[in-house]
N, C-alpha and C. Protein backbone atom coordinates (compact mmCIF):
# COMPACT_ATOMS: atom_id res chain seq x y z
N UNK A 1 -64.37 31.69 -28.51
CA UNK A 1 -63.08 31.12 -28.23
C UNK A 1 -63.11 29.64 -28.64
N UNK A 2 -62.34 29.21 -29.45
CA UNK A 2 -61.98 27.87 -29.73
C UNK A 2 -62.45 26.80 -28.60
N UNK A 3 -61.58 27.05 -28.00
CA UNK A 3 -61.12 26.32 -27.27
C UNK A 3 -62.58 25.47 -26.21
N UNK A 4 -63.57 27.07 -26.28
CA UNK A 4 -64.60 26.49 -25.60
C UNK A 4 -65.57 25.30 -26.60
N UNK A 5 -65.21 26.01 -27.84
CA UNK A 5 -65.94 25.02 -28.43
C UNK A 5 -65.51 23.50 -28.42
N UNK A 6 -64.70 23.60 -28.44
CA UNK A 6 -64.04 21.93 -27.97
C UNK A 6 -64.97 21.05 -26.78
N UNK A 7 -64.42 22.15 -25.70
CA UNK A 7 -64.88 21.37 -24.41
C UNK A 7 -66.77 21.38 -24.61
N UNK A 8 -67.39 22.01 -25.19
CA UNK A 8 -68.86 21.95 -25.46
C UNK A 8 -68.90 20.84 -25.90
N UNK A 9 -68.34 20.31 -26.97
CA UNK A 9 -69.01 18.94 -27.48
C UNK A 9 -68.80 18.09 -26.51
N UNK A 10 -68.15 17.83 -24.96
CA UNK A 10 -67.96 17.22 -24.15
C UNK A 10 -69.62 16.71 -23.97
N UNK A 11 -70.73 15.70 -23.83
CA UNK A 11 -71.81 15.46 -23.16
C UNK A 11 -71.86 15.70 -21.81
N UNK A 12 -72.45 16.59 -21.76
CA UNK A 12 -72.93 17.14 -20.07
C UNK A 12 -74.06 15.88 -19.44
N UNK A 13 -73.72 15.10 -18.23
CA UNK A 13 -74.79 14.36 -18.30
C UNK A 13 -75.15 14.03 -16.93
N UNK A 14 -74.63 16.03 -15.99
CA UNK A 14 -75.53 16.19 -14.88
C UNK A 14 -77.45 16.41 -14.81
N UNK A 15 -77.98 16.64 -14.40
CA UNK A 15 -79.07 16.51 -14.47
C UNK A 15 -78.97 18.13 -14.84
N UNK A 16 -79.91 18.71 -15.29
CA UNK A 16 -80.33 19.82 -15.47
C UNK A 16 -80.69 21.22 -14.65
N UNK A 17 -81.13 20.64 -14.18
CA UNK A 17 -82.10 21.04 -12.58
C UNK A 17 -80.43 21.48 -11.35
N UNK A 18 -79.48 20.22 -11.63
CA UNK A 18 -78.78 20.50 -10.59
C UNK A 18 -77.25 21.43 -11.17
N UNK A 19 -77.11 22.31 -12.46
CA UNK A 19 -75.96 22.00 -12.92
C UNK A 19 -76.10 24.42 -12.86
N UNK A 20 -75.33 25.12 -12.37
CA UNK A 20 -74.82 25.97 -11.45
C UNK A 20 -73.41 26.46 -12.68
N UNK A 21 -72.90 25.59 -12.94
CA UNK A 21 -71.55 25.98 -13.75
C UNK A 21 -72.02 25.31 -15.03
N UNK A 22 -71.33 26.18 -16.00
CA UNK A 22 -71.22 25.07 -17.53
C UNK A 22 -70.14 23.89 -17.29
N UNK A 23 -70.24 22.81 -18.05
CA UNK A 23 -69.34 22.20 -18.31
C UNK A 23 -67.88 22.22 -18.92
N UNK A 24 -67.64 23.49 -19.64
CA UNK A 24 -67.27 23.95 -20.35
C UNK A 24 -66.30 25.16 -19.56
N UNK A 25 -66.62 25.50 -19.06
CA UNK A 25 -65.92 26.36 -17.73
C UNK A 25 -65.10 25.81 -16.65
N UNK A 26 -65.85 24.64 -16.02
CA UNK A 26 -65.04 24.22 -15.37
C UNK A 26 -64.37 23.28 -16.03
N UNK A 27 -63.91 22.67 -17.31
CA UNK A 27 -62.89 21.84 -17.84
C UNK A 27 -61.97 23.20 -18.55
N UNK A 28 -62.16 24.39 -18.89
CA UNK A 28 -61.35 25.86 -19.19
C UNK A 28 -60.50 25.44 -17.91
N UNK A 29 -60.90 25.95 -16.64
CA UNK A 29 -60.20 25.64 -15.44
C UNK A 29 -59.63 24.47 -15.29
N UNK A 30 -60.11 23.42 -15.04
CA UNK A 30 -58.95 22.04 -15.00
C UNK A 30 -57.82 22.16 -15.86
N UNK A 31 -58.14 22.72 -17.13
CA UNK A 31 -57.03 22.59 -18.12
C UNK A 31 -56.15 23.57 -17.64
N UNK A 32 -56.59 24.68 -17.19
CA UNK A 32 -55.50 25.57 -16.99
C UNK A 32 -54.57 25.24 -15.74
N UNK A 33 -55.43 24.98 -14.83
CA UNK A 33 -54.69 24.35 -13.50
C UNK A 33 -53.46 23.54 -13.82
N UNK A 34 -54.22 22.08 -14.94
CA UNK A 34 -52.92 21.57 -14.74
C UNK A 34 -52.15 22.00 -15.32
N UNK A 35 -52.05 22.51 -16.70
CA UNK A 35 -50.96 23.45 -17.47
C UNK A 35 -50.05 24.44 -16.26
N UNK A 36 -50.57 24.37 -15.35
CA UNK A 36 -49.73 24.92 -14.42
C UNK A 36 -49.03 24.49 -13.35
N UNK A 37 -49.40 22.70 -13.13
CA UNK A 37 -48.88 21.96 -12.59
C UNK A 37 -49.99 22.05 -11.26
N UNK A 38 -51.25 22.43 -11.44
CA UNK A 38 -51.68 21.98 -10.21
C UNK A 38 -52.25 20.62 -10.20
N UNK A 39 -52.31 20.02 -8.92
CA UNK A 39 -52.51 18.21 -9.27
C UNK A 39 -53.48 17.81 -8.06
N UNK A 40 -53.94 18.88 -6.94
CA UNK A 40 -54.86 18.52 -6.09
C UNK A 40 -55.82 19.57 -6.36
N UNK A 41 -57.18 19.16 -5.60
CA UNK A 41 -58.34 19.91 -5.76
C UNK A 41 -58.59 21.06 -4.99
N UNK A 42 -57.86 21.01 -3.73
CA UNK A 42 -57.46 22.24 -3.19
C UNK A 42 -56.90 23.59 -3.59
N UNK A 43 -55.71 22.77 -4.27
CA UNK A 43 -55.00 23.99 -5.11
C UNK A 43 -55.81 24.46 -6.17
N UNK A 44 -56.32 23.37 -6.66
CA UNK A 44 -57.51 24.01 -8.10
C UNK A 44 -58.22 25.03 -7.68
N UNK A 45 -58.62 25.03 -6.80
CA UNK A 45 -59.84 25.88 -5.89
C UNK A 45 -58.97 27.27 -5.65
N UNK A 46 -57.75 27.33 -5.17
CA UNK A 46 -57.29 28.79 -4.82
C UNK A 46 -56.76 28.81 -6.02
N UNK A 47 -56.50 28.52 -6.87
CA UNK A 47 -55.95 28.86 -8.61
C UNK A 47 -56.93 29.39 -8.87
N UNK A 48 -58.36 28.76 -8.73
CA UNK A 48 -59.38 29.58 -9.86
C UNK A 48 -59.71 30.52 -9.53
N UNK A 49 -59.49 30.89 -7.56
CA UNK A 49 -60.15 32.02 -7.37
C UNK A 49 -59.06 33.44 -7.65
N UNK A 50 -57.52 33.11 -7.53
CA UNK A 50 -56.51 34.10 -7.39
C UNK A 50 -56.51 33.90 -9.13
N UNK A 51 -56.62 33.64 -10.03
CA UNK A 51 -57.21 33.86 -11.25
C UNK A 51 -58.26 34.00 -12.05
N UNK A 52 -59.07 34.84 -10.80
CA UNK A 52 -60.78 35.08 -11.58
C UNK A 52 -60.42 35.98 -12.73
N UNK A 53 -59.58 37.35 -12.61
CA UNK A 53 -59.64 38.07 -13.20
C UNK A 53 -59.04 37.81 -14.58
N UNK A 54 -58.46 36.88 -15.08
CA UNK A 54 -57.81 35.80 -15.97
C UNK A 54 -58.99 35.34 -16.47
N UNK A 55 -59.64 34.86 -15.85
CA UNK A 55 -60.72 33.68 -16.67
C UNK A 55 -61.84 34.60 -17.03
N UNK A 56 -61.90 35.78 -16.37
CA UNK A 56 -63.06 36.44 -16.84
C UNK A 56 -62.75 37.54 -18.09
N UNK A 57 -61.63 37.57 -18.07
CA UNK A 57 -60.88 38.39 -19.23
C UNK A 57 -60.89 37.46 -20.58
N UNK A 58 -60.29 36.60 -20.37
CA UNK A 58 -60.21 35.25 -21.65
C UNK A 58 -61.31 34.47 -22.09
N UNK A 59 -62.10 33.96 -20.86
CA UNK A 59 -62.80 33.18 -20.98
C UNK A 59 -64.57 33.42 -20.91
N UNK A 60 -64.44 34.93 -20.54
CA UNK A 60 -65.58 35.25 -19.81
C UNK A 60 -66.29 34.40 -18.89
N UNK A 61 -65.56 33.96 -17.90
CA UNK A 61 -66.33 33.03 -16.77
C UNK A 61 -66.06 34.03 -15.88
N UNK A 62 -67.55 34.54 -15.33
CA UNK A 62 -67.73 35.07 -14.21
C UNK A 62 -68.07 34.40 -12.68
N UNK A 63 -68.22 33.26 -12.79
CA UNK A 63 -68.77 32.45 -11.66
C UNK A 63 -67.57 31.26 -11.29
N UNK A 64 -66.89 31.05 -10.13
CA UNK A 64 -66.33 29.97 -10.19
C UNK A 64 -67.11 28.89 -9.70
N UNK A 65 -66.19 27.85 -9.81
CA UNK A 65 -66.98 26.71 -9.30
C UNK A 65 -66.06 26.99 -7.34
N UNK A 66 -67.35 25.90 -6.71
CA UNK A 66 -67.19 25.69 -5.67
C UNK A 66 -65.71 24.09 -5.72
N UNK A 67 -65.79 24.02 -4.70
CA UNK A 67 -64.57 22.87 -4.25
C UNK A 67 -65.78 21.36 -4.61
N UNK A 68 -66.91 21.69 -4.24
CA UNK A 68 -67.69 20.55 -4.48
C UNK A 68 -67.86 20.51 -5.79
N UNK A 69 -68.32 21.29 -6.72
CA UNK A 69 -68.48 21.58 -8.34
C UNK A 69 -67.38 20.87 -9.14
N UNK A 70 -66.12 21.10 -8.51
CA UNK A 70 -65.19 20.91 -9.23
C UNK A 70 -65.03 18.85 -9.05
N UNK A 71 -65.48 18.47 -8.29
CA UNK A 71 -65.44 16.99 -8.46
C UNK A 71 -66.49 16.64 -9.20
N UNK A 72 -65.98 16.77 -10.53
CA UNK A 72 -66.65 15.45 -11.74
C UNK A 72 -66.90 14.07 -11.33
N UNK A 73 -67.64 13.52 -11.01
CA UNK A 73 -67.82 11.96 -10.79
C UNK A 73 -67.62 11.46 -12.21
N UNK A 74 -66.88 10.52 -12.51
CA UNK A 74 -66.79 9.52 -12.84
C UNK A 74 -67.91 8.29 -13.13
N UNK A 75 -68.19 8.38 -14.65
CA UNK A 75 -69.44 8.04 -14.87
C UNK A 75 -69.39 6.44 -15.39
């Protein structure tokens, strides 16, 4: 999918050891969220889960992220 290839060239620059989700998966999800107008992290969280079967169809992401996963720090 395109699209993942995009978000791959993103630099991943969690540690290794601690990283559970691709990078690449959870920015699939942010993008889709907001394309849908979601704008808090709450809602992100019940979007990704009442659209697993969406992301695992399109995107093949079988794993969501947690509510903690989904906060990117700001580097």
């Amino acid at each position: 999918m395109r699209i993942r290839e995009e978000f791959k060239k993103i630099k991943d620059k969690r540690h290794a050891s601690y990283v559970e989700h691709k990078l690449s998966d959870i920015c699939i999800i942010i993008m889709c969220a907001t394309l849908c107008g979601i704008d808090n992290l709450e809602d992100l969280n019940v979007y990704a889960h009442e659209k697993e079967a969406f992301f695992k169809k399109n995107f093949e992401i079988t794993k969501k992220p947690s509510k903690s996963t989904s906060c990117i720090p700001k580097s």
